[in-house]
C-alpha atoms as a PDB file:
ATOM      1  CA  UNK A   1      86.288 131.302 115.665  1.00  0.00           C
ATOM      2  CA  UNK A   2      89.465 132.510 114.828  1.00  0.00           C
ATOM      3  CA  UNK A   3      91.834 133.782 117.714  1.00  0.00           C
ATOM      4  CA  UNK A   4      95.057 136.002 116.933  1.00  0.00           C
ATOM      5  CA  UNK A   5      97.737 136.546 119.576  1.00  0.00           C
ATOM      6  CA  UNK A   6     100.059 139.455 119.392  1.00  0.00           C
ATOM      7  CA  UNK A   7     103.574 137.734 120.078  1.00  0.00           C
ATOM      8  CA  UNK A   8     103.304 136.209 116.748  1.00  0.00           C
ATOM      9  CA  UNK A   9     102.778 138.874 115.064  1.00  0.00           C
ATOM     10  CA  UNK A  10     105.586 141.025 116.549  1.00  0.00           C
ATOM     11  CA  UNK A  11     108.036 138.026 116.139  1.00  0.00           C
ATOM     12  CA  UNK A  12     107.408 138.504 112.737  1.00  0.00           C
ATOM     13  CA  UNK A  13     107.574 142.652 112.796  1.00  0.00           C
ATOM     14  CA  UNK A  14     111.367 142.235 114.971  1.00  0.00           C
ATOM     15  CA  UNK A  15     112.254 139.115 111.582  1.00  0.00           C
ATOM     16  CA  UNK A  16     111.514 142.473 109.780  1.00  0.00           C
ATOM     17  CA  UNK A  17     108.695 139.643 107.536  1.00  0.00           C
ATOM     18  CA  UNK A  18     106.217 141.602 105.928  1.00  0.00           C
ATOM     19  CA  UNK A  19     103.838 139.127 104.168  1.00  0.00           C
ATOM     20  CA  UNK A  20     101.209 140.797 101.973  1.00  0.00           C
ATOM     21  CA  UNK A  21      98.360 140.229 103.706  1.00  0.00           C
ATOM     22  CA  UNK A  22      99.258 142.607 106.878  1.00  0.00           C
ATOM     23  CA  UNK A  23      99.387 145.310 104.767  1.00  0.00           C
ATOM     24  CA  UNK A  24      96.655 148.489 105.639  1.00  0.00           C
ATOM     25  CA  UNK A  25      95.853 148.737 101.501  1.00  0.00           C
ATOM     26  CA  UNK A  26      95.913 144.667 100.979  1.00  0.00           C
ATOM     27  CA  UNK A  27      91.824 144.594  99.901  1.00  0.00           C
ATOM     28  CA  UNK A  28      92.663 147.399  97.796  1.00  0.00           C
ATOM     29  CA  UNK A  29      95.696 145.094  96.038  1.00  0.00           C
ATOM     30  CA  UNK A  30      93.035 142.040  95.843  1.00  0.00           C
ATOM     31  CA  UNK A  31      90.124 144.138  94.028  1.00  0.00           C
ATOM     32  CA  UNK A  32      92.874 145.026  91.477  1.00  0.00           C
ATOM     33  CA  UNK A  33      94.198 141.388  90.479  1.00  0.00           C
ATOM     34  CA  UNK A  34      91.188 140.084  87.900  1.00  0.00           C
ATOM     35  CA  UNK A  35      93.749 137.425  86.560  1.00  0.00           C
ATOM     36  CA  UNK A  36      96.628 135.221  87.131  1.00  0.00           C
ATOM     37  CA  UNK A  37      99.267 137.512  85.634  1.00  0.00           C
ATOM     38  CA  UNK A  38      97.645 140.382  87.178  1.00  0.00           C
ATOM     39  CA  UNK A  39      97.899 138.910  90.451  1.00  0.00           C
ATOM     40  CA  UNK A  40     101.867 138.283  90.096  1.00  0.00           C
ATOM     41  CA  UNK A  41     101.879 142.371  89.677  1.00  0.00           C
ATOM     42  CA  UNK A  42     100.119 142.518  91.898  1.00  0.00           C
ATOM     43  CA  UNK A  43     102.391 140.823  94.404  1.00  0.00           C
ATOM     44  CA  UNK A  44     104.818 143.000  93.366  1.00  0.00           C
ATOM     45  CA  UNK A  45     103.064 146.058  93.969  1.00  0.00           C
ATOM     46  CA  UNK A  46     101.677 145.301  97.501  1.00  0.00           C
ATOM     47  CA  UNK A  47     105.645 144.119  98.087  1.00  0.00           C
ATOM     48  CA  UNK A  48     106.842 147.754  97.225  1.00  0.00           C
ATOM     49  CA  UNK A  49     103.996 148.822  99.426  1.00  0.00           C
ATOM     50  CA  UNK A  50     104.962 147.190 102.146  1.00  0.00           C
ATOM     51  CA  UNK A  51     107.886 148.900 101.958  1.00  0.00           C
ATOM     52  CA  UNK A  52     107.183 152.204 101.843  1.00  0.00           C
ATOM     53  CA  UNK A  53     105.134 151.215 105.356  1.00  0.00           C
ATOM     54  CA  UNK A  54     108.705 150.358 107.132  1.00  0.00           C
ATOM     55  CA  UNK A  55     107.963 153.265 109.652  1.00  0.00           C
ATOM     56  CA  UNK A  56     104.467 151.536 110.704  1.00  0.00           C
ATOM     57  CA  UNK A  57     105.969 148.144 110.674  1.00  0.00           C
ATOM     58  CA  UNK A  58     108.444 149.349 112.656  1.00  0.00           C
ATOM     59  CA  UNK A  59     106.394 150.272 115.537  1.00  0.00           C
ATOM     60  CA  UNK A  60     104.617 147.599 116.841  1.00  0.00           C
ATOM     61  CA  UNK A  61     102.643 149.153 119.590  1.00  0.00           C
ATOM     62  CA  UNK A  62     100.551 151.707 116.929  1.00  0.00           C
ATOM     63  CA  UNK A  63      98.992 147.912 115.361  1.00  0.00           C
ATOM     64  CA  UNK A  64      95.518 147.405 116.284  1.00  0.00           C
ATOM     65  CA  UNK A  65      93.004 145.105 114.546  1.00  0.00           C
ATOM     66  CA  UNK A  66      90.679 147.774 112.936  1.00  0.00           C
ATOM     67  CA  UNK A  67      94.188 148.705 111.076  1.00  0.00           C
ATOM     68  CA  UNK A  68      95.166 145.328 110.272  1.00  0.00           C
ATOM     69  CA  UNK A  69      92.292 142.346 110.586  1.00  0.00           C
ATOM     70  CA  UNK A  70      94.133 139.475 109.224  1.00  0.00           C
ATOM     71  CA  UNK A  71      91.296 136.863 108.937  1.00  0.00           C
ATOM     72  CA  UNK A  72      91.229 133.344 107.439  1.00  0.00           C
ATOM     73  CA  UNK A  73      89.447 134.614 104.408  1.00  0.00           C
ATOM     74  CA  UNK A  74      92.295 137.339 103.697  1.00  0.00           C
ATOM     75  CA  UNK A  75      95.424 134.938 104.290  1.00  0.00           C
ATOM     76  CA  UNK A  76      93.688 132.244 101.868  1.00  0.00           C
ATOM     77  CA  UNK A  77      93.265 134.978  99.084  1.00  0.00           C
ATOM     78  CA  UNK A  78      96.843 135.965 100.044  1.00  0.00           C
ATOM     79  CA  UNK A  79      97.776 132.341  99.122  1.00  0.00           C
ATOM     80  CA  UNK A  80      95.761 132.448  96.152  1.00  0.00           C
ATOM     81  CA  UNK A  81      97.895 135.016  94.695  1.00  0.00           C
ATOM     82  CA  UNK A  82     101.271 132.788  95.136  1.00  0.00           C
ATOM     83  CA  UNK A  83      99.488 130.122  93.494  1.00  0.00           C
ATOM     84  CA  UNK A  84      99.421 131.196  89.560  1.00  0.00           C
ATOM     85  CA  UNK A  85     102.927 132.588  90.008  1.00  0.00           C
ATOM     86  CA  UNK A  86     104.988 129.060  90.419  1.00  0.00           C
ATOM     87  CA  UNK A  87     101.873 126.396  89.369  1.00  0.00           C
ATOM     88  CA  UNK A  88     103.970 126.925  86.427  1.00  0.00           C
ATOM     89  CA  UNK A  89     107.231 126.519  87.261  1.00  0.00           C
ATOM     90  CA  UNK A  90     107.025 123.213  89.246  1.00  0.00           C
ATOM     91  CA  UNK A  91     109.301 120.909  87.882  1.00  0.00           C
ATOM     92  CA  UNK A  92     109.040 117.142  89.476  1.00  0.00           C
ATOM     93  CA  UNK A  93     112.331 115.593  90.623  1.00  0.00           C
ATOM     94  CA  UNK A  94     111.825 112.532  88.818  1.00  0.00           C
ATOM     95  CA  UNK A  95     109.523 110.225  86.942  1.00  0.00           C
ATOM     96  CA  UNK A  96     109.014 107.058  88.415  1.00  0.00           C
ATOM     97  CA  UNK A  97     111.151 104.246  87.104  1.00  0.00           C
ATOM     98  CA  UNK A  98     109.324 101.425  85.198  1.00  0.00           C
ATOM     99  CA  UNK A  99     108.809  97.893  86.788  1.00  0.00           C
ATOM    100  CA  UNK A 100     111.353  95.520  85.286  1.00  0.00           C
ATOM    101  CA  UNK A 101     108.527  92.542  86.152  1.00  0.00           C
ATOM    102  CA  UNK A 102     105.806  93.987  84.793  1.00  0.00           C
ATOM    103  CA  UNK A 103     105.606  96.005  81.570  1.00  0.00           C
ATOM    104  CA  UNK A 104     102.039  96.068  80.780  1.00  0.00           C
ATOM    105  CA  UNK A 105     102.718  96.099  76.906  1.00  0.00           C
ATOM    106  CA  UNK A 106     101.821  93.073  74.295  1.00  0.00           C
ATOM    107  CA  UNK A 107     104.128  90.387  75.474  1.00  0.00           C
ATOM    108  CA  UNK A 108     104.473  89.359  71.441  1.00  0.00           C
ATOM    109  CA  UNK A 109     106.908  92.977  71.432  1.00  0.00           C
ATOM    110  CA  UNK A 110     109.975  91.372  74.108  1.00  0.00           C
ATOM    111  CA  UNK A 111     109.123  88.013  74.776  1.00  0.00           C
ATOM    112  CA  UNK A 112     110.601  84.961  72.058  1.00  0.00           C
ATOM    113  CA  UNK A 113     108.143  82.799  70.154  1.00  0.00           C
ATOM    114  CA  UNK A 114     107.541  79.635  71.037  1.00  0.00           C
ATOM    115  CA  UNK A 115     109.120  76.319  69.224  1.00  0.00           C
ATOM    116  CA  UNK A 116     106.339  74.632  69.785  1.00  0.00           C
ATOM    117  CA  UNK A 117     103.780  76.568  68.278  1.00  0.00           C
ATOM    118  CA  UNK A 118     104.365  79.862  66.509  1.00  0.00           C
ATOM    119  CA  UNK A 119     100.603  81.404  67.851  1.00  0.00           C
ATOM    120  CA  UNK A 120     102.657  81.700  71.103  1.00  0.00           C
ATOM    121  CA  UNK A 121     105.213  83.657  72.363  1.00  0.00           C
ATOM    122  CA  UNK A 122     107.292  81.707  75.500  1.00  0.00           C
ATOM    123  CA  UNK A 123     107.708  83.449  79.162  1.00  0.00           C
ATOM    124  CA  UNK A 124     110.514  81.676  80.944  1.00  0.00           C
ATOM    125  CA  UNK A 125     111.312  83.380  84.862  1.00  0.00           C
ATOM    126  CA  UNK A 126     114.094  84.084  85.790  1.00  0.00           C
ATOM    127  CA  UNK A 127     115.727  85.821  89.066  1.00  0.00           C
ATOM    128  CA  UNK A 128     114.950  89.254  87.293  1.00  0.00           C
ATOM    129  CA  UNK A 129     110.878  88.758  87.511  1.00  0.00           C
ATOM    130  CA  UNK A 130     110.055  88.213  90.864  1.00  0.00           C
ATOM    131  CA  UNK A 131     111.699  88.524  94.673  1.00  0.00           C
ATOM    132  CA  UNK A 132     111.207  84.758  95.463  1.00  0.00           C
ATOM    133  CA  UNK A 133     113.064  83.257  91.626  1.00  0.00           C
ATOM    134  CA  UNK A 134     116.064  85.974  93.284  1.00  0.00           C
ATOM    135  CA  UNK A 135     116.040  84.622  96.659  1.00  0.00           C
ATOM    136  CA  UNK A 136     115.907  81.139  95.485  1.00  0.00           C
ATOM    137  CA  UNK A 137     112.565  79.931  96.997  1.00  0.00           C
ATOM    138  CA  UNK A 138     111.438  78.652  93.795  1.00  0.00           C
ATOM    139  CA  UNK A 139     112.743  76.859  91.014  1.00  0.00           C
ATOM    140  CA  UNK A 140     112.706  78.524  87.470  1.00  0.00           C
ATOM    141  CA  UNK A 141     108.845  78.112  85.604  1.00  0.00           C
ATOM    142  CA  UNK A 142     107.513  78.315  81.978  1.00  0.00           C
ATOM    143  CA  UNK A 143     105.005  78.682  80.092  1.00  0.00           C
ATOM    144  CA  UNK A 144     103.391  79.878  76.572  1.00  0.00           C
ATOM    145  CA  UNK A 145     100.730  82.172  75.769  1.00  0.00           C
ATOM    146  CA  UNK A 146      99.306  84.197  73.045  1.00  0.00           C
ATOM    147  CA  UNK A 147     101.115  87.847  72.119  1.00  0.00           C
ATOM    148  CA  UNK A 148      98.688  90.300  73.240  1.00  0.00           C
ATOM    149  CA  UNK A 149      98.545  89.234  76.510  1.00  0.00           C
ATOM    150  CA  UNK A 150     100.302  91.742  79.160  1.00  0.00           C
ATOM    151  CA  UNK A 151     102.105  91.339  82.088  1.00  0.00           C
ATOM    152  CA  UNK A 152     100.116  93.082  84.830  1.00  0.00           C
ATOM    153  CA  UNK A 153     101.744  94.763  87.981  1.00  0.00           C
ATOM    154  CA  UNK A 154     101.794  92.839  91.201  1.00  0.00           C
ATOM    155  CA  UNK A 155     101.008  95.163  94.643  1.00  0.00           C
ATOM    156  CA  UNK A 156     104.377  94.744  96.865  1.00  0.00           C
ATOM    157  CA  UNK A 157     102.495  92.873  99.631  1.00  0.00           C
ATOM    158  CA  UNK A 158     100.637  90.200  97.340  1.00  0.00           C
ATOM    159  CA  UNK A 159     104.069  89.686  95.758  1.00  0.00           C
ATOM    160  CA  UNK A 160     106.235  88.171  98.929  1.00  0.00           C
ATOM    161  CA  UNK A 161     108.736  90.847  98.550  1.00  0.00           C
ATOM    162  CA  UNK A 162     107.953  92.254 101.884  1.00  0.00           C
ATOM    163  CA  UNK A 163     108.777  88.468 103.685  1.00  0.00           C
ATOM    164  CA  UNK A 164     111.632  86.687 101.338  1.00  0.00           C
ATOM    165  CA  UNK A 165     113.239  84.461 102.014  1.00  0.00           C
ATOM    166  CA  UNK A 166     110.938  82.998 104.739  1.00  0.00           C
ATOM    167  CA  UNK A 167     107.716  83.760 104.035  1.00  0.00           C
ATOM    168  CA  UNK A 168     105.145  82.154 105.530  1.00  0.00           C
ATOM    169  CA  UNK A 169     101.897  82.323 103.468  1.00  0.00           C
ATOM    170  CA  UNK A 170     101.564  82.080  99.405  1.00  0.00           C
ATOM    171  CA  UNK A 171     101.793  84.925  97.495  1.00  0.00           C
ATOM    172  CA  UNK A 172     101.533  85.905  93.527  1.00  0.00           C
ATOM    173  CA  UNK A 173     104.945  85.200  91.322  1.00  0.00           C
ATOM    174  CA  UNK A 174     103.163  86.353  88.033  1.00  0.00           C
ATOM    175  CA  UNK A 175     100.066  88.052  86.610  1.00  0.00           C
ATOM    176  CA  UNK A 176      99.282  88.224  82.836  1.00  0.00           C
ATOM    177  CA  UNK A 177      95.638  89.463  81.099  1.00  0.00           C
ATOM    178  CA  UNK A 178      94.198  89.881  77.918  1.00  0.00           C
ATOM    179  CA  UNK A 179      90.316  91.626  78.255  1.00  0.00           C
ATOM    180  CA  UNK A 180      89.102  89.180  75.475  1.00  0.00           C
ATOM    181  CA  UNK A 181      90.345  85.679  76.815  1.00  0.00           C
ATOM    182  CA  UNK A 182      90.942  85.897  80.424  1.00  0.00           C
ATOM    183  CA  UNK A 183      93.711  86.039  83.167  1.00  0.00           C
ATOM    184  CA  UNK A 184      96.607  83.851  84.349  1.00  0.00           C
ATOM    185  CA  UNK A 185      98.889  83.847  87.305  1.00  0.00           C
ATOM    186  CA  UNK A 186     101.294  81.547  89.034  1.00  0.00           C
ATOM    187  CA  UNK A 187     100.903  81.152  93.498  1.00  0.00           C
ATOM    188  CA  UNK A 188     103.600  80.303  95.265  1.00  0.00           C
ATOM    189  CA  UNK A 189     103.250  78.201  98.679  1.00  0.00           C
ATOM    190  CA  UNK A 190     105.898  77.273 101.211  1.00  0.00           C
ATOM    191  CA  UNK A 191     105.411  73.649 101.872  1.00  0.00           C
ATOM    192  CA  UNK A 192     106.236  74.325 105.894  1.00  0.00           C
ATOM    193  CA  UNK A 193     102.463  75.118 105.092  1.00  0.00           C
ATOM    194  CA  UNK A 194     101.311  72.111 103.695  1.00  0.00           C
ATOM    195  CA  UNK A 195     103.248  69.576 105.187  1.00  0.00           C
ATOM    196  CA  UNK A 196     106.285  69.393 107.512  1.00  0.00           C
ATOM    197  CA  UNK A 197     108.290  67.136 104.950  1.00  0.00           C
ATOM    198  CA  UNK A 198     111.687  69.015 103.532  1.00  0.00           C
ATOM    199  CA  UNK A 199     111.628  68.868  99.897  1.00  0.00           C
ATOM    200  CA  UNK A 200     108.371  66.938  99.391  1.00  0.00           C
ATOM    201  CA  UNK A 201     106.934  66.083  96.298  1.00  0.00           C
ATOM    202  CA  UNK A 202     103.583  66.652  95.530  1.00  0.00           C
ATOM    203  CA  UNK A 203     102.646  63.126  96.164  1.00  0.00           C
ATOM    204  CA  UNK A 204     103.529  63.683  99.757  1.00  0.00           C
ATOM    205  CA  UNK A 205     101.229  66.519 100.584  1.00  0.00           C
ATOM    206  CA  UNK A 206      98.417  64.321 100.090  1.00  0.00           C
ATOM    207  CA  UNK A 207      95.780  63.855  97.338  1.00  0.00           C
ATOM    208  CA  UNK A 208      94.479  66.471  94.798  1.00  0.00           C
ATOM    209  CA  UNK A 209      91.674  67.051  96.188  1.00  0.00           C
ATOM    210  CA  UNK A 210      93.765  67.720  99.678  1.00  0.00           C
ATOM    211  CA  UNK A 211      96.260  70.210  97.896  1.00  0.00           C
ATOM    212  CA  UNK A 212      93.334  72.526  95.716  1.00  0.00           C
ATOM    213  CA  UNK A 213      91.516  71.955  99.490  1.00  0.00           C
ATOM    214  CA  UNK A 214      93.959  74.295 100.922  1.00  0.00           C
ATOM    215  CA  UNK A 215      94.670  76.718  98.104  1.00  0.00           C
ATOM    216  CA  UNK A 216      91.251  77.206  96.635  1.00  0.00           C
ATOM    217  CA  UNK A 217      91.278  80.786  97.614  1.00  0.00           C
ATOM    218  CA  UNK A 218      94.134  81.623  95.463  1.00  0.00           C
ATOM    219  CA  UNK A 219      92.498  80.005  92.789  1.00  0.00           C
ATOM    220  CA  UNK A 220      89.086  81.916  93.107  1.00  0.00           C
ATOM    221  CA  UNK A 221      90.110  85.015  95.499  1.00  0.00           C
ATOM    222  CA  UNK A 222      87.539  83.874  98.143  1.00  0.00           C
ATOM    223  CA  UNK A 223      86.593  80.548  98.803  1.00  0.00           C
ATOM    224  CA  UNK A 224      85.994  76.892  97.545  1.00  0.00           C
ATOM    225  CA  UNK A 225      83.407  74.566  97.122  1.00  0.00           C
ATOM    226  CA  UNK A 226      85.072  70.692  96.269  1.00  0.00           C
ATOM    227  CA  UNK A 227      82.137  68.854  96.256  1.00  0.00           C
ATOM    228  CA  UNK A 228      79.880  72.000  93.789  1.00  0.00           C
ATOM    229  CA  UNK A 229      82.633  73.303  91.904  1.00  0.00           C
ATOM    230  CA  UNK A 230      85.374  70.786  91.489  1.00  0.00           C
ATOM    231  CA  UNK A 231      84.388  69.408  88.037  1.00  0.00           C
ATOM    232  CA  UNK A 232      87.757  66.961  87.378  1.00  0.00           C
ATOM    233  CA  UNK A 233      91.089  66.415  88.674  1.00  0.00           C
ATOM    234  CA  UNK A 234      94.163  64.347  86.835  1.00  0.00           C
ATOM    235  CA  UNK A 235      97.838  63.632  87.425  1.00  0.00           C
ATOM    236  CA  UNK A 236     100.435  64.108  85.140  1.00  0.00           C
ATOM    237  CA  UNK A 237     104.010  62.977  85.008  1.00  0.00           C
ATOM    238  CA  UNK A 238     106.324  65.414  83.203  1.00  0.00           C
ATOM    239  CA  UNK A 239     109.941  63.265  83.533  1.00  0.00           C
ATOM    240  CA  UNK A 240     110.343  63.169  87.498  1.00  0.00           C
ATOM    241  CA  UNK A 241     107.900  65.516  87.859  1.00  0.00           C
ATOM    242  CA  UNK A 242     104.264  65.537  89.172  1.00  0.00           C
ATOM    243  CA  UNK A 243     101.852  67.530  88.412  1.00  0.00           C
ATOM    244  CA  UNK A 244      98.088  67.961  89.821  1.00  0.00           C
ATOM    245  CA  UNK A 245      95.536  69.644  86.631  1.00  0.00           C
ATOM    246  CA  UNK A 246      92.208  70.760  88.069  1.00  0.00           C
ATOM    247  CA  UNK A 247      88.638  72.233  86.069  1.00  0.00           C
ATOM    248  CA  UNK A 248      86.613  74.277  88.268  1.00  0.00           C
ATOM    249  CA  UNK A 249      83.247  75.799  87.641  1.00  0.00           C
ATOM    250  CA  UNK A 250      83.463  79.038  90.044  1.00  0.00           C
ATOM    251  CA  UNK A 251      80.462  80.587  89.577  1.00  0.00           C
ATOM    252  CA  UNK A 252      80.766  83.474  92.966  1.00  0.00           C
ATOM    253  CA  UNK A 253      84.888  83.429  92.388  1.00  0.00           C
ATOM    254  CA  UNK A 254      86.210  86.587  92.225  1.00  0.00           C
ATOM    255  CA  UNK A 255      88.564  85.406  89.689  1.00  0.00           C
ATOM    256  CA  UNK A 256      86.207  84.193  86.885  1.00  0.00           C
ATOM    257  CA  UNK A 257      83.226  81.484  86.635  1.00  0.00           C
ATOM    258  CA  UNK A 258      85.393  78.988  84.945  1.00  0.00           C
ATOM    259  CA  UNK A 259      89.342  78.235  85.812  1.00  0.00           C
ATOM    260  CA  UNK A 260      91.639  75.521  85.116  1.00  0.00           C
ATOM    261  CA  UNK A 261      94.577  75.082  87.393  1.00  0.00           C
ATOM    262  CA  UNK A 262      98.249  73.116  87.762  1.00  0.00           C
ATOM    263  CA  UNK A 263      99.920  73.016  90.749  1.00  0.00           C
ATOM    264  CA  UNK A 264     103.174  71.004  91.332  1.00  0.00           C
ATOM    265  CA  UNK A 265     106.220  70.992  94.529  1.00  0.00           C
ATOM    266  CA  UNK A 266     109.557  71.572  94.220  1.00  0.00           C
ATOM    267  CA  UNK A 267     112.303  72.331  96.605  1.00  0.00           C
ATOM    268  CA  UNK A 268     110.542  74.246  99.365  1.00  0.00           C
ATOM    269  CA  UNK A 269     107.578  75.438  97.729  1.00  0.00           C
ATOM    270  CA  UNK A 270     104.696  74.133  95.670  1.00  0.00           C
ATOM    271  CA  UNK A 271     103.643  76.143  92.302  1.00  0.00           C
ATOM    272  CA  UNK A 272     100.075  76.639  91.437  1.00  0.00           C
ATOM    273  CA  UNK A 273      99.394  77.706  87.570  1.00  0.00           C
ATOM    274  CA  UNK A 274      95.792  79.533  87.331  1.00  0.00           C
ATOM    275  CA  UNK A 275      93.998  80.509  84.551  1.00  0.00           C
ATOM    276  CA  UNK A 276      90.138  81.917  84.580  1.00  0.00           C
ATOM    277  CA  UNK A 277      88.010  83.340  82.741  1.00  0.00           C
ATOM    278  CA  UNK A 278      84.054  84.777  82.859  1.00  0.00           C
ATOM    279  CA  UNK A 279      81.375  83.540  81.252  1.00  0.00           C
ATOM    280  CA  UNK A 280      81.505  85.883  78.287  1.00  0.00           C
ATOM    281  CA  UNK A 281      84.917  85.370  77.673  1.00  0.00           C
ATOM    282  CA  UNK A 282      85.220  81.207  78.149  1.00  0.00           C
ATOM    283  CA  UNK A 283      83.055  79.521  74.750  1.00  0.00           C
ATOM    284  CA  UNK A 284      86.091  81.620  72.683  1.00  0.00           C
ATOM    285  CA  UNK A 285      89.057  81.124  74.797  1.00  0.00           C
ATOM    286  CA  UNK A 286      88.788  77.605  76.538  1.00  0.00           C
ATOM    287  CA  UNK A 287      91.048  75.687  74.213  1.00  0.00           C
ATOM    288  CA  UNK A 288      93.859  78.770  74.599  1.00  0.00           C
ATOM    289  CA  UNK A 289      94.224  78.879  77.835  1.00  0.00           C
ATOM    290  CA  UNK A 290      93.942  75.019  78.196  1.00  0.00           C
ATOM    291  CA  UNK A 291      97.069  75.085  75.940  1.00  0.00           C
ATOM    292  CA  UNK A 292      98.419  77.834  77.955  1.00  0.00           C
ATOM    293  CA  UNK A 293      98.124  75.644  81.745  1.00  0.00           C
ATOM    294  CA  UNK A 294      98.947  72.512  79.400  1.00  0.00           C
ATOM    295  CA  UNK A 295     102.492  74.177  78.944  1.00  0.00           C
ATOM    296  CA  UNK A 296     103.225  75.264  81.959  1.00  0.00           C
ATOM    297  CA  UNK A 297     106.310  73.517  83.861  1.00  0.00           C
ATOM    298  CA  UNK A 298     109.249  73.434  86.517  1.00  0.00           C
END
């Protein structure tokens, strides 16, 4: 039920406001506006007749409701009628700017090919890609991977932008896809997290099996089972480096059934490389993205 007050309404008659819709002749306006240019006359015509009521507006006391019965249904067609007039004249006040760390276009079209292999293009971070390479809480990373692949956009609170320089809890540096082959992406973890060494190595958190223990999630986007889905671990010495490589069969991850991962520490945080793929997709891109986690260094 709709209740109407009177001071409202002779606010408005002392503002000398004479919307549309408290006119005496408005049904008489609406039956006459069959389309959208129609109704913009006529606004103007129930305007002028407004107007021409000044002597009725003017006296407050002589409204009643029979004269003027200003229901819900009447003030929405009254809207109705602004609508067609400036739908088409709303201009926005700007686009939104594009994401400098995520272009979502064929890498091949900005990124260099690689020396190594010319069926790859290289991706090297830098401070300009993601909020923790600008704050400094990890080291510069690289990688190769074929040139269709395209940089997907990273939500601002998976990203760590919201908590650098002192974040607490990993988060996602990078994100690339290509439909056909699979995904990658590169997690970030603070070692205050893992261990309470300063500048530990890898070798210092513990074993392989401890360090894909406590970031399985990020490497399926639920959970993980070591002792069903932990197929192989190695180590791998890149000069003073030390790396962790890891084959998973995932079969309930989020991420894909199969994914092959590289994690590594350096400085105050330890890298984890990810790529996965579904079972459609893995008997045709297995050996690419082994080459792609194969490359991938600090």
């Amino acid at each position: 039920m709709w209740l109407y007050r009177e001071r409202p309404i002779q606010n408005l008659i002392q503002k000398q406001i004479k919307p549309p819709f408290l006119t005496h002749n408005f049904n008489q306006q609406m039956a006459s506006s069959s389309s959208s240019s129609a109704s913009v006359s006529s606004l103007s015509s129930i305007s002028s007749s407004s107007s021409s009521n000044n002597k009725l507006i003017n006296k407050p006391n002589t409204f009643s409701h029979s004269q003027f019965p200003p229901s819900r249904r009447q003030f929405l067609k009254g809207l109705s009628l602004l609508v067609p007039a400036f739908t088409t004249t709303l201009i926005p006040l700007h686009s939104p700017l594009p994401s400098l760390a995520a272009k979502e276009i064929e890498v091949g079209s900005y990124l260099p090919q690689s020396t190594s292999d010319p069926n790859f293009v290289l991706f090297q971070a830098s401070s300009k890609d993601t909020p923790a390479l600008r704050a400094g809480n990890v080291q510069p990373y690289q990688f190769v991977l074929p040139p269709t692949w395209k940089q997907l956009r990273i939500a601002n609170i998976l990203s760590g932008n919201y908590c650098q320089p002192k974040c607490a809890e990993p988060w996602i540096e990078v994100k690339f896809e290509d439909e056909k082959q699979g995904k990658i992406q590169v997690v970030a973890s603070p070692l205050i997290r893992l261990t309470n060494k300063p500048n530990a190595t890898i070798e210092d958190i513990g074993s392989p099996e401890k360090v894909i223990a406590s970031l399985g999630p990020f490497v399926t986007g639920n959970t993980l089972d070591l002792d069903e889905e932990l197929l192989e671990t190695s180590i791998e010495k890149i000069g003073d480096q030390t790396y962790y490589k890891y084959v998973l069969e995932t079969p309930f991850a989020l991420t894909g059934s199969h994914n092959i991962a590289k994690a590594t520490a350096k400085g105050n945080t330890l890298v984890l490389f990810v790529a996965s793929a579904s079972d459609k997709q893995w008997p045709s891109s297995q050996k690419t993205l082994k080459a792609i986690v194969d490359s991938f260094h600090v």
